[in-house]
N, C-alpha and C. Protein backbone atom coordinates (compact mmCIF):
# COMPACT_ATOMS: atom_id res chain seq x y z
N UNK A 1 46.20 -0.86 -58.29
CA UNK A 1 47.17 -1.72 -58.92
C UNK A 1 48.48 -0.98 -59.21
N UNK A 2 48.27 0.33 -59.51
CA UNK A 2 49.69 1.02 -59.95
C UNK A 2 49.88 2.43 -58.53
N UNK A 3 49.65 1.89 -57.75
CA UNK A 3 49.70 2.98 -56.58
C UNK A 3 51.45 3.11 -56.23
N UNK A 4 51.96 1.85 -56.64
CA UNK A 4 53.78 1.68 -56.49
C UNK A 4 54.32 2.79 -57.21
N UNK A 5 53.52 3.69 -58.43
CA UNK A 5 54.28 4.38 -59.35
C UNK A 5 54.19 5.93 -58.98
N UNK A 6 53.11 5.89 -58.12
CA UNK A 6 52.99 7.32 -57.70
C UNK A 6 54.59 8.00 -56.92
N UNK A 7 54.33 9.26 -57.34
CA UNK A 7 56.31 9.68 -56.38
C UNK A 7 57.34 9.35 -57.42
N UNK A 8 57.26 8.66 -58.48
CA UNK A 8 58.05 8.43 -59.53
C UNK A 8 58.41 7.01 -59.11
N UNK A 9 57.51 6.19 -58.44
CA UNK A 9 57.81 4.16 -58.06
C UNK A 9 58.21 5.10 -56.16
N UNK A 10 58.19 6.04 -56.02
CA UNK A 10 58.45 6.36 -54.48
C UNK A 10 59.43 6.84 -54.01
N UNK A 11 60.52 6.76 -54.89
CA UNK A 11 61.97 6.86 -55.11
C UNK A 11 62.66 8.13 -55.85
N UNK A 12 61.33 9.06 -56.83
CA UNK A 12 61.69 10.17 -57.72
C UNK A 12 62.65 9.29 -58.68
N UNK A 13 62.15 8.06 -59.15
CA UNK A 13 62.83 7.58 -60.26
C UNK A 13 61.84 7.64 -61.58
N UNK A 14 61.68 6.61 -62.08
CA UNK A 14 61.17 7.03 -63.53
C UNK A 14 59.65 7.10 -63.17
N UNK A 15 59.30 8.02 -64.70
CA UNK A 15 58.34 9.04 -64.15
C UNK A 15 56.92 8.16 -64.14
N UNK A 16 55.94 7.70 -63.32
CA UNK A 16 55.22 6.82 -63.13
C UNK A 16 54.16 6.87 -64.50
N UNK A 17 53.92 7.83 -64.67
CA UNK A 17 53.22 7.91 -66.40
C UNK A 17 53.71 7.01 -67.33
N UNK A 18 55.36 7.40 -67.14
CA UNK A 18 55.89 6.30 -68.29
C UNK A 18 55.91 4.84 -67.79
N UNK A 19 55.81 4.20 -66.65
CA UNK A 19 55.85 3.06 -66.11
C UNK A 19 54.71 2.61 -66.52
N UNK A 20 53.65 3.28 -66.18
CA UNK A 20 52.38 2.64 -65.91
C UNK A 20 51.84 2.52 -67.32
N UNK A 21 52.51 3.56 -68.16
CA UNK A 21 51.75 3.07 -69.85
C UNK A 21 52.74 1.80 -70.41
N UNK A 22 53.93 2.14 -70.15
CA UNK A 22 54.58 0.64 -70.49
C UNK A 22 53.86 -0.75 -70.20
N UNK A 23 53.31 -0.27 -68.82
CA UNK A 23 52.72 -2.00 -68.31
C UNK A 23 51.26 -1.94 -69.21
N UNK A 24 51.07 -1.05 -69.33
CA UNK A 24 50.04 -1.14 -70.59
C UNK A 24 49.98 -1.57 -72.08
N UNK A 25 50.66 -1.33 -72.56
CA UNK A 25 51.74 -1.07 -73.78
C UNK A 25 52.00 -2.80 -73.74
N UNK A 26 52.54 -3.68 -73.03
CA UNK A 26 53.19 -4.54 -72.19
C UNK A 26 52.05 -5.88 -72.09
N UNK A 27 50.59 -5.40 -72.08
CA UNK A 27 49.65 -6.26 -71.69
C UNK A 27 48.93 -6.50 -72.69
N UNK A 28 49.04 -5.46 -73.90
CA UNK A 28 48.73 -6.20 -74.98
C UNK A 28 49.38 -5.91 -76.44
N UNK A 29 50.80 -6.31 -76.69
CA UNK A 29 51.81 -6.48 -77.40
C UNK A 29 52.60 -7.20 -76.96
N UNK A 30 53.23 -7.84 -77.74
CA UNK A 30 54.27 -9.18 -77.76
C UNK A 30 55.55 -8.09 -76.74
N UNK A 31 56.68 -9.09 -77.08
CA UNK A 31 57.31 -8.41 -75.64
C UNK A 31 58.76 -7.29 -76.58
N UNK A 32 59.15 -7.79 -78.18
CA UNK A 32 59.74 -7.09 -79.00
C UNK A 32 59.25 -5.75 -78.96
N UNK A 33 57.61 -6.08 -79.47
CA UNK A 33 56.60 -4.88 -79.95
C UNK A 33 56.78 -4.07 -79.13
N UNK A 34 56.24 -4.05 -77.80
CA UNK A 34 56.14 -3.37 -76.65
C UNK A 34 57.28 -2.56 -76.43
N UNK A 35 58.43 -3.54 -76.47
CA UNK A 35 60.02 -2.58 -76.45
C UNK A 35 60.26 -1.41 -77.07
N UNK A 36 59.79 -1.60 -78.76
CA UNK A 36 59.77 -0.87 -79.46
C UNK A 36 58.90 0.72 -79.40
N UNK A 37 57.38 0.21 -78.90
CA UNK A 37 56.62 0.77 -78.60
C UNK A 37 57.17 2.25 -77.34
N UNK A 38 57.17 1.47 -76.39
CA UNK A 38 57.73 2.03 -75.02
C UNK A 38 58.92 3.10 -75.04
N UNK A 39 59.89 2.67 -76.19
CA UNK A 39 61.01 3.44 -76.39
C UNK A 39 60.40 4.80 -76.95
N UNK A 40 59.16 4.16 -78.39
CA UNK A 40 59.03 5.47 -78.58
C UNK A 40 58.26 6.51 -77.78
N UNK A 41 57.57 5.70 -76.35
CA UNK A 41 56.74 6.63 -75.58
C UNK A 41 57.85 7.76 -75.24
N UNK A 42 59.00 7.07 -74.80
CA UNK A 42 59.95 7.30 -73.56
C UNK A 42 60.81 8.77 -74.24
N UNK A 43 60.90 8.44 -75.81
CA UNK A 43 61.47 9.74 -76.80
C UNK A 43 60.66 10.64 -76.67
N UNK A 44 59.04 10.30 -76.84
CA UNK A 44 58.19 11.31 -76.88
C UNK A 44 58.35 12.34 -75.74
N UNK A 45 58.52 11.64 -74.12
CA UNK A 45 58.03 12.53 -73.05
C UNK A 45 59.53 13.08 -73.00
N UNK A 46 60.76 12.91 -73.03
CA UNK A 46 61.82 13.09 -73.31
C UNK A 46 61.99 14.53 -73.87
N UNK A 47 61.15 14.69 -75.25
CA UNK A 47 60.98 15.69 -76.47
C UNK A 47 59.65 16.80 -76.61
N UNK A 48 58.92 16.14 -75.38
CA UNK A 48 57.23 17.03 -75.92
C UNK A 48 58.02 18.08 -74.57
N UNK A 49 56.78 19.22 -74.59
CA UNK A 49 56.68 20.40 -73.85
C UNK A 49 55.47 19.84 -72.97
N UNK A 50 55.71 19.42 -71.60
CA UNK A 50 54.63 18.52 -70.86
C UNK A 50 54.13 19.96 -69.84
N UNK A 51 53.07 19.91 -69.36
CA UNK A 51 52.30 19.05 -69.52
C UNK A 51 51.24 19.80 -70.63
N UNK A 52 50.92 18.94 -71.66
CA UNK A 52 49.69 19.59 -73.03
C UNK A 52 48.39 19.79 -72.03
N UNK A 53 48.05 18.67 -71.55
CA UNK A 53 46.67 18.88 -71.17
C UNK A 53 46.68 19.44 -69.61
N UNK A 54 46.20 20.87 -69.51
CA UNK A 54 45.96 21.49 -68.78
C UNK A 54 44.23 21.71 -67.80
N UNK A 55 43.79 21.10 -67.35
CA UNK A 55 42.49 21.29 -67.17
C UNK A 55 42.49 22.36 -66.50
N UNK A 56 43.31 22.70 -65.23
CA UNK A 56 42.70 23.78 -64.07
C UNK A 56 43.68 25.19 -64.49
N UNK A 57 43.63 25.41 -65.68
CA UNK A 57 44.53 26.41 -66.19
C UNK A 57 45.76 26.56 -66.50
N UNK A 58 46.21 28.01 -67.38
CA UNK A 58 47.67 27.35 -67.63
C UNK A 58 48.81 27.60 -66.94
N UNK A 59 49.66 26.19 -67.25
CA UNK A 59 51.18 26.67 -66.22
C UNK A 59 51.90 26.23 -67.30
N UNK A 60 53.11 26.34 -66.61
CA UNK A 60 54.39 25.93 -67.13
C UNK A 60 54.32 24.89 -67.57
N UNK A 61 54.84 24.58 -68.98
CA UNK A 61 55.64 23.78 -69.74
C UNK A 61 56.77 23.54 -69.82
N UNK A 62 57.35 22.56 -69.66
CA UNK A 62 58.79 22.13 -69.73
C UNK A 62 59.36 21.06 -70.30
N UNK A 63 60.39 20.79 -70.60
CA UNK A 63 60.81 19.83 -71.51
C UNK A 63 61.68 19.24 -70.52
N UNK A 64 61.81 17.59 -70.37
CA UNK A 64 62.55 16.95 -69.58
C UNK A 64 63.39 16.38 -70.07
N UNK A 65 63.83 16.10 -70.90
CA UNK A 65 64.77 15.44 -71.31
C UNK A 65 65.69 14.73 -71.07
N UNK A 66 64.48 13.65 -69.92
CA UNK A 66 64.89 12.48 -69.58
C UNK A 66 63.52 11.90 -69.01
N UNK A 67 63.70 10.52 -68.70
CA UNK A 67 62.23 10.19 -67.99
C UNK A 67 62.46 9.57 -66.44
N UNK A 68 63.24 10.67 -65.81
CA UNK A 68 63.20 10.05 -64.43
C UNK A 68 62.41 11.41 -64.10
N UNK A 69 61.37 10.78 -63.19
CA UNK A 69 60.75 11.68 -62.09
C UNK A 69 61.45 13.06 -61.78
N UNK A 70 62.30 12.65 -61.16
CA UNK A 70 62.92 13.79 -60.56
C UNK A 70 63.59 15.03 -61.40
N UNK A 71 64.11 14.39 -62.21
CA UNK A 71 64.11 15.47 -63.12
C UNK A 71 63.30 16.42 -63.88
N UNK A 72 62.44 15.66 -64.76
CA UNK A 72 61.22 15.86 -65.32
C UNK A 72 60.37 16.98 -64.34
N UNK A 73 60.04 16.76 -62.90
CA UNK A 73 59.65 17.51 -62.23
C UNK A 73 59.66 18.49 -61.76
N UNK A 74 61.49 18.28 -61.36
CA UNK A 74 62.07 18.84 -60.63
C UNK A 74 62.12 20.00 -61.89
N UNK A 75 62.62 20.26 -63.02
CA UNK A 75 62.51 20.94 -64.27
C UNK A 75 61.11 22.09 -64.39
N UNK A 76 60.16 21.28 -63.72
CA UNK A 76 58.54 21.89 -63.26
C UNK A 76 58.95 23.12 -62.41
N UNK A 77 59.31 22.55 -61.51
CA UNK A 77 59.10 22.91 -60.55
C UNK A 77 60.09 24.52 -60.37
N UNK A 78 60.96 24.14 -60.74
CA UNK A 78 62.12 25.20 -61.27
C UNK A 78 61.89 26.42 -61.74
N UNK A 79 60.80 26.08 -62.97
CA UNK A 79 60.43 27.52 -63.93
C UNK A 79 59.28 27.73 -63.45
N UNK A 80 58.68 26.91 -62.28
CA UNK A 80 57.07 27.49 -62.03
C UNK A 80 56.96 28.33 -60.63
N UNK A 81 58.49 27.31 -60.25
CA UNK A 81 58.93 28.50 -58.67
C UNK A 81 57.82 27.30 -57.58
N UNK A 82 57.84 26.57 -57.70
CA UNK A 82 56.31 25.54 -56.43
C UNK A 82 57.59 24.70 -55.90
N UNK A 83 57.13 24.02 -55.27
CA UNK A 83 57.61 23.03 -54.05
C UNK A 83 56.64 21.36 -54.57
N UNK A 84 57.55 20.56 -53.87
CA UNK A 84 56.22 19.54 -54.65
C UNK A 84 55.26 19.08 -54.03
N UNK A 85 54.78 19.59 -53.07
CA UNK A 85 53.51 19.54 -52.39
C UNK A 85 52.40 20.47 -52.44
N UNK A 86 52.58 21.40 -53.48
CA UNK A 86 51.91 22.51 -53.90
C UNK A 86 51.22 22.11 -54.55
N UNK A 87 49.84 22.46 -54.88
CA UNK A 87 48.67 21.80 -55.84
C UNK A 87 49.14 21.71 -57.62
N UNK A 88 50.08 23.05 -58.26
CA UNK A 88 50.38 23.24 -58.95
C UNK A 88 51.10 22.12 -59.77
N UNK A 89 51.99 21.74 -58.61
CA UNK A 89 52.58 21.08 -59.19
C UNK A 89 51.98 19.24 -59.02
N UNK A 90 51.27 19.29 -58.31
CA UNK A 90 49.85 17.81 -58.88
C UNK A 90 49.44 18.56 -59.79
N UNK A 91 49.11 19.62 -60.04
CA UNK A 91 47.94 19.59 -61.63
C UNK A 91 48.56 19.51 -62.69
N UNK A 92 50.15 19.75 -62.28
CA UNK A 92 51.08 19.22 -63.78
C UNK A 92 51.28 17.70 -64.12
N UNK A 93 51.49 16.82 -62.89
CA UNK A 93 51.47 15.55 -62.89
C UNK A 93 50.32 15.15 -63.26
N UNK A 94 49.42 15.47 -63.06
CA UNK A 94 47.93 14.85 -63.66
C UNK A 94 48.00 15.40 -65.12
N UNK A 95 48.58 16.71 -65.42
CA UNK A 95 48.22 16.41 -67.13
C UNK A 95 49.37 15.63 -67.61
N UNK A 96 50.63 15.48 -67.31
CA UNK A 96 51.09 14.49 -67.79
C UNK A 96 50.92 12.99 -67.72
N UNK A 97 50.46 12.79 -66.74
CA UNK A 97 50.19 11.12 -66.50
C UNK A 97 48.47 11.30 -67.53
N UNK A 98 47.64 12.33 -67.75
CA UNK A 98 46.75 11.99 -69.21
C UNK A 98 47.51 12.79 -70.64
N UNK A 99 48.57 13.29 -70.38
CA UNK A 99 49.63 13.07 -71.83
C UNK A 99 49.92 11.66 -72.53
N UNK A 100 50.60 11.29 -70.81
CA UNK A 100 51.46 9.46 -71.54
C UNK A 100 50.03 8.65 -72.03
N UNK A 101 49.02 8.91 -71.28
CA UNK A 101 47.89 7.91 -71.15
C UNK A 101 47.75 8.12 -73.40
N UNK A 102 47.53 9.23 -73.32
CA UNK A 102 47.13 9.84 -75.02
C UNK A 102 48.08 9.52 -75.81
N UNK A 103 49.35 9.47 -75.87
CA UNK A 103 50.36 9.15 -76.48
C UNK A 103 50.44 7.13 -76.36
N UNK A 104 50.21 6.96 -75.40
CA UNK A 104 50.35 5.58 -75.39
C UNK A 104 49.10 4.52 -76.04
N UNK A 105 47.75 5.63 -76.26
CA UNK A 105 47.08 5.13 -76.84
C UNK A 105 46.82 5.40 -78.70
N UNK A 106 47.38 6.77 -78.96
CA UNK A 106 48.25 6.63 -79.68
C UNK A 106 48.94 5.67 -80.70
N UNK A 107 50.00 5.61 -79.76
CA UNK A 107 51.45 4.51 -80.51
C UNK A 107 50.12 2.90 -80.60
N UNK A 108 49.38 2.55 -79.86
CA UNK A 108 48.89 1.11 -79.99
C UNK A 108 48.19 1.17 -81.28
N UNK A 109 47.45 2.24 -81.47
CA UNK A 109 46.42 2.57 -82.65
C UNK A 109 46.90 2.56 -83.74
N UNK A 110 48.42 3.38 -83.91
CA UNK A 110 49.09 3.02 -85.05
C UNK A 110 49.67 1.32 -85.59
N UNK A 111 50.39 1.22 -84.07
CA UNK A 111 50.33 -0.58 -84.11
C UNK A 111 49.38 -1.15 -84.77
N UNK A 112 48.31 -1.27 -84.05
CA UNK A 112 47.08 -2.30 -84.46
C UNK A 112 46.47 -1.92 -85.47
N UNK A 113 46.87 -0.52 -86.41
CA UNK A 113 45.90 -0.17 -87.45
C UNK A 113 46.35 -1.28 -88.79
């Protein structure tokens, strides 16, 4: 269903983590809420040191401070010295796309509490 977001939507535009928790975010909150919600995902990945969750060991952290793909990545990719077809830099995208997933579940919990 969200295979369009992989590549950043295909385009190295916004970063598919943040897309795909929005449409989450999106499916069960009104459409104000969600706005609200989403913005604050969008500050978070903006402001955190990504990626937190590291499973296959540690790399580089970086701060994007913005939420387009390409940047965000490209920022990766920079201080880690990889190319983006290098495994490294999928094992950063996978802990960030289960960052947004944690943060987006998160922001709902506070919502709905």
């Amino acid at each position: 269903m969200f295979i369009n977001a992989s590549s950043g939507y295909q385009q190295s535009s916004l970063c598919g983590s943040i897309g795909i928790a929005g449409a989450c975010i999106g499916s069960v909150c009104e459409g104000a809420d969600a706005k609200k919600l989403i913005m604050k995902l969008e500050n978070w990945y903006k402001a955190a040191e990504l990626p937190i969750y590291q499973p296959d060991g540690p790399i580089a952290t970086t701060v994007a401070e913005s939420i387009q793909c390409e940047v965000s990545v490209g920022k990766y990719m920079e201080a880690e010295g990889v190319e983006y077809g290098d495994q490294m830099r999928k094992n950063r995208c996978a802990g960030v796309a289960a960052d947004c997933t944690r943060k987006a579940v998160e922001l709902l919990n506070e919502f709905f509490a």
